[in-house]
N, C-alpha and C. Protein backbone atom coordinates (compact mmCIF):
# COMPACT_ATOMS: atom_id res chain seq x y z
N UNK A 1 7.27 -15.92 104.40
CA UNK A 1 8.29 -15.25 103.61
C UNK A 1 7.69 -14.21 102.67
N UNK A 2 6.45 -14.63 102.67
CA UNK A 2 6.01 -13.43 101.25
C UNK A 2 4.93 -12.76 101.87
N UNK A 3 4.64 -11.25 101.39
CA UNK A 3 3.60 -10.79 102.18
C UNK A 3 2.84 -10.14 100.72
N UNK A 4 1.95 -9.58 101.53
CA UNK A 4 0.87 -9.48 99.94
C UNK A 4 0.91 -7.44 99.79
N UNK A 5 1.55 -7.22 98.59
CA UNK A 5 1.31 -5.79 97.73
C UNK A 5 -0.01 -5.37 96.92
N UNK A 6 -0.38 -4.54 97.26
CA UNK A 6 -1.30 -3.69 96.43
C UNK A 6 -0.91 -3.14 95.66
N UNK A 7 -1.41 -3.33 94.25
CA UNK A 7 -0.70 -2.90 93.07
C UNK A 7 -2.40 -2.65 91.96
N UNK A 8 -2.22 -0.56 91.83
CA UNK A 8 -2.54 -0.21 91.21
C UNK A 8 -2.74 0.41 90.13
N UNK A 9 -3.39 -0.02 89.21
CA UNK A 9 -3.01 1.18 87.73
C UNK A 9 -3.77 2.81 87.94
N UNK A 10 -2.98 3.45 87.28
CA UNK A 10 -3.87 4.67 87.73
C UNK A 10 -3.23 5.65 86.32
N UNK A 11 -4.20 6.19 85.95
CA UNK A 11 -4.10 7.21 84.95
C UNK A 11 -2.99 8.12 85.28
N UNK A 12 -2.29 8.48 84.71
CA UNK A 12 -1.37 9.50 84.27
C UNK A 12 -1.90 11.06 84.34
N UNK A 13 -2.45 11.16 85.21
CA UNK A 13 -3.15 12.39 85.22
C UNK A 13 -3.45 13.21 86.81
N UNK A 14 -3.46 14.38 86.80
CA UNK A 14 -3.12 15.42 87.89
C UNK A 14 -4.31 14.89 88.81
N UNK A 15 -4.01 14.12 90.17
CA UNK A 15 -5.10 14.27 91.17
C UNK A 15 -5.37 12.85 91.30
N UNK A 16 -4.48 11.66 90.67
CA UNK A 16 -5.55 10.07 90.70
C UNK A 16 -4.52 9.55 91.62
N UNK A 17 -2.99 9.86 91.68
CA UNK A 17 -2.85 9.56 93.12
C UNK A 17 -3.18 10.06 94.13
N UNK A 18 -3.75 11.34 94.54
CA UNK A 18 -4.39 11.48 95.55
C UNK A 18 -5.94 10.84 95.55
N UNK A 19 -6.20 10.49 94.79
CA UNK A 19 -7.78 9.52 95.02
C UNK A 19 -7.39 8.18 95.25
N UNK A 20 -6.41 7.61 94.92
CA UNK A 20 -6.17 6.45 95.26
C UNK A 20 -6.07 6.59 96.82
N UNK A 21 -5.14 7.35 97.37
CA UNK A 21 -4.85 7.63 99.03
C UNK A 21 -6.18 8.20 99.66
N UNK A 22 -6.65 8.82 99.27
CA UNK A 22 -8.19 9.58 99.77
C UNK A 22 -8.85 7.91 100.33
N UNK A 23 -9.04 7.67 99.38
CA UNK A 23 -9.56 5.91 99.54
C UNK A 23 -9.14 5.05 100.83
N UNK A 24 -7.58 5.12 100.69
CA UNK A 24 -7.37 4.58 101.41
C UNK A 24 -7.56 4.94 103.32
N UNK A 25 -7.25 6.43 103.32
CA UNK A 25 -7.67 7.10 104.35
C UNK A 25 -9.03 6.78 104.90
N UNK A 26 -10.08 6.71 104.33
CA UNK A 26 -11.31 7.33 104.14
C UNK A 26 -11.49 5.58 105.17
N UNK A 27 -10.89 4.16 104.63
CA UNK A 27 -10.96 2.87 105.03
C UNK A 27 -10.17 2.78 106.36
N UNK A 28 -9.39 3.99 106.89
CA UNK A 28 -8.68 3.81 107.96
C UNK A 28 -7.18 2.70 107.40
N UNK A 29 -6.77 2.83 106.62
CA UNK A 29 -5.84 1.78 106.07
C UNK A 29 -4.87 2.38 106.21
N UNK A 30 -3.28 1.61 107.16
CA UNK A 30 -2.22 2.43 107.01
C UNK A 30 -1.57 2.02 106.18
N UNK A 31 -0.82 3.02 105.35
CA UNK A 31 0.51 2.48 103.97
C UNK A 31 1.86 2.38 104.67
N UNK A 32 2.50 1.61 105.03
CA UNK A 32 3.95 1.39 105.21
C UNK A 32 4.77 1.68 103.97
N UNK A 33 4.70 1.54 102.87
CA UNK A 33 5.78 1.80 102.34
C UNK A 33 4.96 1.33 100.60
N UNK A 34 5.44 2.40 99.41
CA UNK A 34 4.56 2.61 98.63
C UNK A 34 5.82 3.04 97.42
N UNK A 35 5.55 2.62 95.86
CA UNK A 35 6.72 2.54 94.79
C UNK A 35 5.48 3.63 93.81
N UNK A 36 5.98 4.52 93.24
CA UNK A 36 4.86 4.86 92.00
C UNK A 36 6.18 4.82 90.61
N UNK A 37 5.81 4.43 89.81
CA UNK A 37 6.33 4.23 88.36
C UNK A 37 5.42 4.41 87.27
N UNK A 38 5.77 6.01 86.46
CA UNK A 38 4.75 6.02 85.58
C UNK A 38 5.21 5.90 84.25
N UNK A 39 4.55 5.98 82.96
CA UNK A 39 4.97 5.94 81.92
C UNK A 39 4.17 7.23 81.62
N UNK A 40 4.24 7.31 79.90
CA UNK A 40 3.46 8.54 79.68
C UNK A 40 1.58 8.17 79.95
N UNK A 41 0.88 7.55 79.83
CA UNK A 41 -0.26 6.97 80.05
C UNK A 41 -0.76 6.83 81.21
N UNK A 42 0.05 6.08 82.24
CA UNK A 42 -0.28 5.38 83.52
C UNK A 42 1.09 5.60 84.29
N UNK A 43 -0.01 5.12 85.50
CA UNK A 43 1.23 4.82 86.65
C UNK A 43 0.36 3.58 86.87
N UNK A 44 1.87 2.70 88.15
CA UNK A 44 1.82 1.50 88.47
C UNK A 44 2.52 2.14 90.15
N UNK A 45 1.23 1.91 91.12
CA UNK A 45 1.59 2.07 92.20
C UNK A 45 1.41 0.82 93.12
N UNK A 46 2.95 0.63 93.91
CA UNK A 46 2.73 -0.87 94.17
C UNK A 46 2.89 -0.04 96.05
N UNK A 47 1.85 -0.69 96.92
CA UNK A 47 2.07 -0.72 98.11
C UNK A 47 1.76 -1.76 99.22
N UNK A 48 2.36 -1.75 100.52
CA UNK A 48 2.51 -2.21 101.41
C UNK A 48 1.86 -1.57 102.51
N UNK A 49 0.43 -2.32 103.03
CA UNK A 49 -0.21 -1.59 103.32
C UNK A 49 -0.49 -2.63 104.73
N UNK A 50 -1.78 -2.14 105.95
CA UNK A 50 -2.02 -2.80 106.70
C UNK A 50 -3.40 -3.99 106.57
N UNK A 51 -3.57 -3.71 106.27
CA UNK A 51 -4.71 -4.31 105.67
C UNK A 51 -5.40 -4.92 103.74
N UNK A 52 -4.56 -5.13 103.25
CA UNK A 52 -4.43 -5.11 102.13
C UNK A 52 -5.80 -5.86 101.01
N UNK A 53 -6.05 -6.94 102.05
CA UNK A 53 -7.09 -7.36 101.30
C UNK A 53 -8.79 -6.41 101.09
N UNK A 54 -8.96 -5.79 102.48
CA UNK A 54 -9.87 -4.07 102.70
C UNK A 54 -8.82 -3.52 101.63
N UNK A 55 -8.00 -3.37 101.38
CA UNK A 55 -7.13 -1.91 100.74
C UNK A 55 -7.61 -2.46 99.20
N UNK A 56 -7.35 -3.58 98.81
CA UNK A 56 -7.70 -3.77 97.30
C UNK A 56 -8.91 -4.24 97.06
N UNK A 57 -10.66 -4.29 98.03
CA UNK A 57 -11.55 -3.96 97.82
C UNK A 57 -11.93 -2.41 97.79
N UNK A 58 -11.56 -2.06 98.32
CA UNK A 58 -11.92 -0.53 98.75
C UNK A 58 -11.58 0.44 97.21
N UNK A 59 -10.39 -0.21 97.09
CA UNK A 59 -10.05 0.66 95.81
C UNK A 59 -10.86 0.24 94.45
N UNK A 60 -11.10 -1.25 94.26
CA UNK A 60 -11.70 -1.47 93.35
C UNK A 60 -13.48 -0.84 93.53
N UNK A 61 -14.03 -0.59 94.44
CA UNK A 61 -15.55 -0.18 94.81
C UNK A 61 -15.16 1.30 94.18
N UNK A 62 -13.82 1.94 94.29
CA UNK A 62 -14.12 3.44 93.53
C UNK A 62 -13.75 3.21 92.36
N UNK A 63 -13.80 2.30 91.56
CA UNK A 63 -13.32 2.41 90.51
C UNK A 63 -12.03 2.16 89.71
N UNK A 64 -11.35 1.72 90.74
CA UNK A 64 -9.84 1.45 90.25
C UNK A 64 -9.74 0.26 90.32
N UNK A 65 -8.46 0.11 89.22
CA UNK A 65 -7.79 -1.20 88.75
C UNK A 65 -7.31 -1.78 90.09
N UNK A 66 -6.99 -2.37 90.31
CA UNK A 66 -6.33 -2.75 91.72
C UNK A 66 -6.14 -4.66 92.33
N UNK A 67 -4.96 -5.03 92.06
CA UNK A 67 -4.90 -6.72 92.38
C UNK A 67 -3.55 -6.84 93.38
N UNK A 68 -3.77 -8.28 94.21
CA UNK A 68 -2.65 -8.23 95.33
C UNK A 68 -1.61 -9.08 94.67
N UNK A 69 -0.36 -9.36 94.98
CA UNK A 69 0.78 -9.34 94.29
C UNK A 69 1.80 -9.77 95.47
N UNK A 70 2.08 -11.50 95.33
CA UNK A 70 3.37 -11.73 96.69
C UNK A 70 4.26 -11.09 96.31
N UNK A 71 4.79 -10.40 97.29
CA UNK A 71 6.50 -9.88 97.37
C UNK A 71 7.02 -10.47 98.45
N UNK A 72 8.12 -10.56 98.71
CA UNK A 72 9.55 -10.94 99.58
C UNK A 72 9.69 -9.54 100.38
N UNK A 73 9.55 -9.71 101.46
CA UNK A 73 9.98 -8.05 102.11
C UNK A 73 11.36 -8.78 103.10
N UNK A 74 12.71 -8.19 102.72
CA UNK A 74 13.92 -8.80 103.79
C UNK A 74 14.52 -7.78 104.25
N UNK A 75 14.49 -8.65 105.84
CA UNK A 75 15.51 -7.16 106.48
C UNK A 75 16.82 -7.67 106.11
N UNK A 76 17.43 -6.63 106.22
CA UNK A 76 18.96 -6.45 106.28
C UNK A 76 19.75 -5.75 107.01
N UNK A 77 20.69 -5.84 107.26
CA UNK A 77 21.63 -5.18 108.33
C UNK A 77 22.07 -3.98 107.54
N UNK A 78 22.44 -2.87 108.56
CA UNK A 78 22.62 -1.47 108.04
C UNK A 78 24.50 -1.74 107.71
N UNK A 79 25.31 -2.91 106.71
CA UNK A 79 26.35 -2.83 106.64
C UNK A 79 26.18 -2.86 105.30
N UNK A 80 27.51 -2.36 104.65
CA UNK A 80 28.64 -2.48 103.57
C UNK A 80 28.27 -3.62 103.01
N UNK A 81 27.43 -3.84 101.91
CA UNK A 81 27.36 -4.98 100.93
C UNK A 81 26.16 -6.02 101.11
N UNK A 82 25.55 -5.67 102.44
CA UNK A 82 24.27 -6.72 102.69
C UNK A 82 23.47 -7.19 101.75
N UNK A 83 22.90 -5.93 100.85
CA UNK A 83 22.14 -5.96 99.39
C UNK A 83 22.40 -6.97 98.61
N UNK A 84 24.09 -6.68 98.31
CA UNK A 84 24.78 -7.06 96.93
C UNK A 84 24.51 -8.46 97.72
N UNK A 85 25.18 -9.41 98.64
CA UNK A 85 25.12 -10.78 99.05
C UNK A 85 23.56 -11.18 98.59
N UNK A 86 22.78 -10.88 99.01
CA UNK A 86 21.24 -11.23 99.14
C UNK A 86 21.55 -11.10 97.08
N UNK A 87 21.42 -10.06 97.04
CA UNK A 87 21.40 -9.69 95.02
C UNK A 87 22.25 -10.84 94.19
N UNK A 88 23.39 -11.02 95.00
CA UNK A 88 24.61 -12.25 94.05
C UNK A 88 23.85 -13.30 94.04
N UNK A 89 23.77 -13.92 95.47
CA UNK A 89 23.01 -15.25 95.21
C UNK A 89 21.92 -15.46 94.68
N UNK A 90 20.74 -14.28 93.96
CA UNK A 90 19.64 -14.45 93.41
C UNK A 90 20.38 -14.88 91.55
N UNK A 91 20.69 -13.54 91.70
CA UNK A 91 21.57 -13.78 90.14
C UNK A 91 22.35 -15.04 90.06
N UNK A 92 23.08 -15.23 91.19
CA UNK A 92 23.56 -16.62 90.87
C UNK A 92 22.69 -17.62 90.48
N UNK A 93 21.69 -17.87 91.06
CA UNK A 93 20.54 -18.68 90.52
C UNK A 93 19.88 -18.82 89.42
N UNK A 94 20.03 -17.35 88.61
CA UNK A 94 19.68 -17.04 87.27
C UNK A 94 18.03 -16.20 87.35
N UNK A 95 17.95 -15.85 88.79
CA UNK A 95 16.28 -15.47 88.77
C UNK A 95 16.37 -13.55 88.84
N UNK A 96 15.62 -13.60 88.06
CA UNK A 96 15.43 -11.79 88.05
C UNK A 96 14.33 -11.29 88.81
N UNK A 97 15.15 -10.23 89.36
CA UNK A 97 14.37 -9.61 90.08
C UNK A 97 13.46 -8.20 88.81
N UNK A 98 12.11 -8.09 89.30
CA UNK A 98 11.30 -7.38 88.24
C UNK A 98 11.36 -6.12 89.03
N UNK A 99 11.27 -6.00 90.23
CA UNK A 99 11.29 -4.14 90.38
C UNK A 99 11.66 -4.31 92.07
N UNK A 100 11.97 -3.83 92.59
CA UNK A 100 12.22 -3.62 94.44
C UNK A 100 12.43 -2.10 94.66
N UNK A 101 11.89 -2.12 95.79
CA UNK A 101 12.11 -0.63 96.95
C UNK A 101 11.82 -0.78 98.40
N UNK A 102 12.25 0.32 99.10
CA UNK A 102 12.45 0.08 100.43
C UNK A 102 11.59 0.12 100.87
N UNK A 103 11.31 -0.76 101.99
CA UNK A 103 10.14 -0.60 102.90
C UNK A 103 10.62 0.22 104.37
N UNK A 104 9.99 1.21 105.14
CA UNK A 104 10.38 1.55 106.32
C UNK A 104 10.00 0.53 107.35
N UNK A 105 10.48 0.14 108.64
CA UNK A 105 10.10 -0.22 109.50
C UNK A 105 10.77 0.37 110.61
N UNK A 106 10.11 0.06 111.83
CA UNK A 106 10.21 0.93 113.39
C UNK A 106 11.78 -0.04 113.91
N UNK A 107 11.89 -1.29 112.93
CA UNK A 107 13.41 -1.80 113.36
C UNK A 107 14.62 -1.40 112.90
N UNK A 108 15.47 -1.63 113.83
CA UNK A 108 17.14 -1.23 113.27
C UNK A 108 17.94 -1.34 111.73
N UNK A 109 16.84 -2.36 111.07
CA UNK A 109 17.28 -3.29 110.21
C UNK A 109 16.95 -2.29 108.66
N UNK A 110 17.70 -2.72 107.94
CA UNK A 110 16.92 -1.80 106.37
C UNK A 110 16.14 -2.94 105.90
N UNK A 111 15.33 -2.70 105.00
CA UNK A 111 13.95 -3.89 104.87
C UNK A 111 13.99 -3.37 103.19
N UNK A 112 14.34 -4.41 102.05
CA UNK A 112 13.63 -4.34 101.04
C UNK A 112 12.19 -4.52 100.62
N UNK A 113 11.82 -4.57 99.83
CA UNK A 113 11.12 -5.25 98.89
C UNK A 113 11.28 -6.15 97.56
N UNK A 114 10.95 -7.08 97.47
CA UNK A 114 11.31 -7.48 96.26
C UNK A 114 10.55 -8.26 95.49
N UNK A 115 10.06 -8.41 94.01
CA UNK A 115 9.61 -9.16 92.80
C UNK A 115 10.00 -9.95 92.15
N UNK A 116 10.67 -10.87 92.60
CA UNK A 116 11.35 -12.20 91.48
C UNK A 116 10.47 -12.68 90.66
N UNK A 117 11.24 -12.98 89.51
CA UNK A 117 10.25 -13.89 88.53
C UNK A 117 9.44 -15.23 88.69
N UNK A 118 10.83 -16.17 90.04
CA UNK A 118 10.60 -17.14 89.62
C UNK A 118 10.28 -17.12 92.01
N UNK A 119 9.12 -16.98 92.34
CA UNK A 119 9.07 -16.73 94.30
C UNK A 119 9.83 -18.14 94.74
N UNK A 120 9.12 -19.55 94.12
CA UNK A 120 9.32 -20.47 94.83
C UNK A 120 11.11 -20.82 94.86
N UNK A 121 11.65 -20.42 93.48
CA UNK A 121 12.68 -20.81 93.50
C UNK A 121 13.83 -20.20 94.20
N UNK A 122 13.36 -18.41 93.92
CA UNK A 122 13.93 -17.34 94.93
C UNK A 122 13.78 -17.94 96.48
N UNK A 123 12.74 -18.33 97.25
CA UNK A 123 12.54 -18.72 98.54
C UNK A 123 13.73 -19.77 98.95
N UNK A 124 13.87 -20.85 98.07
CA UNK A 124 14.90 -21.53 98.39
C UNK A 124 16.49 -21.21 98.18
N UNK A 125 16.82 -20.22 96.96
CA UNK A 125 17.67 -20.11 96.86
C UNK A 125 18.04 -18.91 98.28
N UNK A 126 17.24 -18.04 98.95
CA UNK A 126 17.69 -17.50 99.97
C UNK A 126 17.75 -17.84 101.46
N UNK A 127 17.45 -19.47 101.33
CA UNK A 127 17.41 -19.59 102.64
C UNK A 127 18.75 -19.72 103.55
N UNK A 128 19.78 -20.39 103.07
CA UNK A 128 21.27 -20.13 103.16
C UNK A 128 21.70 -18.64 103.90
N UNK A 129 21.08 -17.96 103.48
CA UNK A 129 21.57 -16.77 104.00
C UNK A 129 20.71 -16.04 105.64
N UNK A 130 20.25 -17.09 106.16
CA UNK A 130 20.20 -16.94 107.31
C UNK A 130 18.94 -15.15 107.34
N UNK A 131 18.24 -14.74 106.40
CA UNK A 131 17.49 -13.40 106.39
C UNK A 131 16.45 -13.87 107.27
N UNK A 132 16.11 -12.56 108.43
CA UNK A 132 14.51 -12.47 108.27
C UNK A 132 14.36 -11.63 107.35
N UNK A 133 12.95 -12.25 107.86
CA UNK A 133 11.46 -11.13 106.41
C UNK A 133 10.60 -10.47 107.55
N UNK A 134 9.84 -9.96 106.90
CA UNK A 134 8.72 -9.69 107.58
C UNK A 134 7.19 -10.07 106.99
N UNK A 135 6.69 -9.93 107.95
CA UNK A 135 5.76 -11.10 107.85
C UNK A 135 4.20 -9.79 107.47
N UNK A 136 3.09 -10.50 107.55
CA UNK A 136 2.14 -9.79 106.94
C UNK A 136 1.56 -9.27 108.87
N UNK A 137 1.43 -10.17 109.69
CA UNK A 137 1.71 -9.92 110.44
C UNK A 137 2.09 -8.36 111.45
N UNK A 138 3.42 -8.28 111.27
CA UNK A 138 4.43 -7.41 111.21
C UNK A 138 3.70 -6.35 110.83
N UNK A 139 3.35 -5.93 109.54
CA UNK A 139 2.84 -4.88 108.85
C UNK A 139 2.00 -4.53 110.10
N UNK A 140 0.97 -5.18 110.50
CA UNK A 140 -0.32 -4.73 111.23
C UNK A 140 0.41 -3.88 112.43
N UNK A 141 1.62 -4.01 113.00
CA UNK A 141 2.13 -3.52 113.81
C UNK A 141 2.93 -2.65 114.04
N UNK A 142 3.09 -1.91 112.49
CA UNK A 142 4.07 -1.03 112.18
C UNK A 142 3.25 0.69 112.47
């Protein structure tokens, strides 16, 4: 159910996301699907990568902050409200979600991402709803 994110800090400054990706290139590492959120100081770039455990040595050998991070990746059907169902029953539970974005995949399906506060309790509260995920797996094949 949970697959593992690369999540880096990176200076606020012209050129450190392209060294973060240089890096990753340079390791042959593919990115599936990648969030950047900065403040005035930093950014916080969280990705979904093929290789992740190479992806968050590689980055730390140049110098960067860099730690892996379970997320929930769920497909969903391309209908009217799929989100909100999956979103009600989390909230119903009382568990917050800390940040989500889309992941691409080569399937029919739309694929979040997601950060709950509380994984183990999120895992159970979504099993009811009949979701796949994708698996770490998966990634290698995208």
């Amino acid at each position: 159910m949970y697959i593992k994110q690369v999540s880096v800090f990176l200076e606020n400054a012209a050129g450190r996301l392209f060294s973060a990706l240089k890096v990753l290139k340079a390791e042959n590492i593919n990115i599936v699907s990648l969030s950047l959120a900065d403040t005035s100081d930093y950014g916080m770039l969280r990705m979904i990568v093929d290789d992740s455990e190479k992806a968050k040595e590689a980055l730390k050998a140049a110098g960067m902050s860099a730690h892996l991070t379970d997320v929930c990746a769920i497909k969903l059907p391309h209908t009217v409200g799929s989100l909100q169902d999956v979103l009600l029953k989390v909230a119903d539970a009382g568990i917050n979600i800390e940040y989500m974005y889309a992941l691409s995949t080569k399937d029919e399906n739309a694929c979040i991402v997601i950060k709950p506060t509380d994984s183990a309790e999120c895992k159970e509260t979504l099993k009811g709803l009949n979701l796949d995920y994708i698996t770490q797996e998966d990634i290698k094949n995208f």
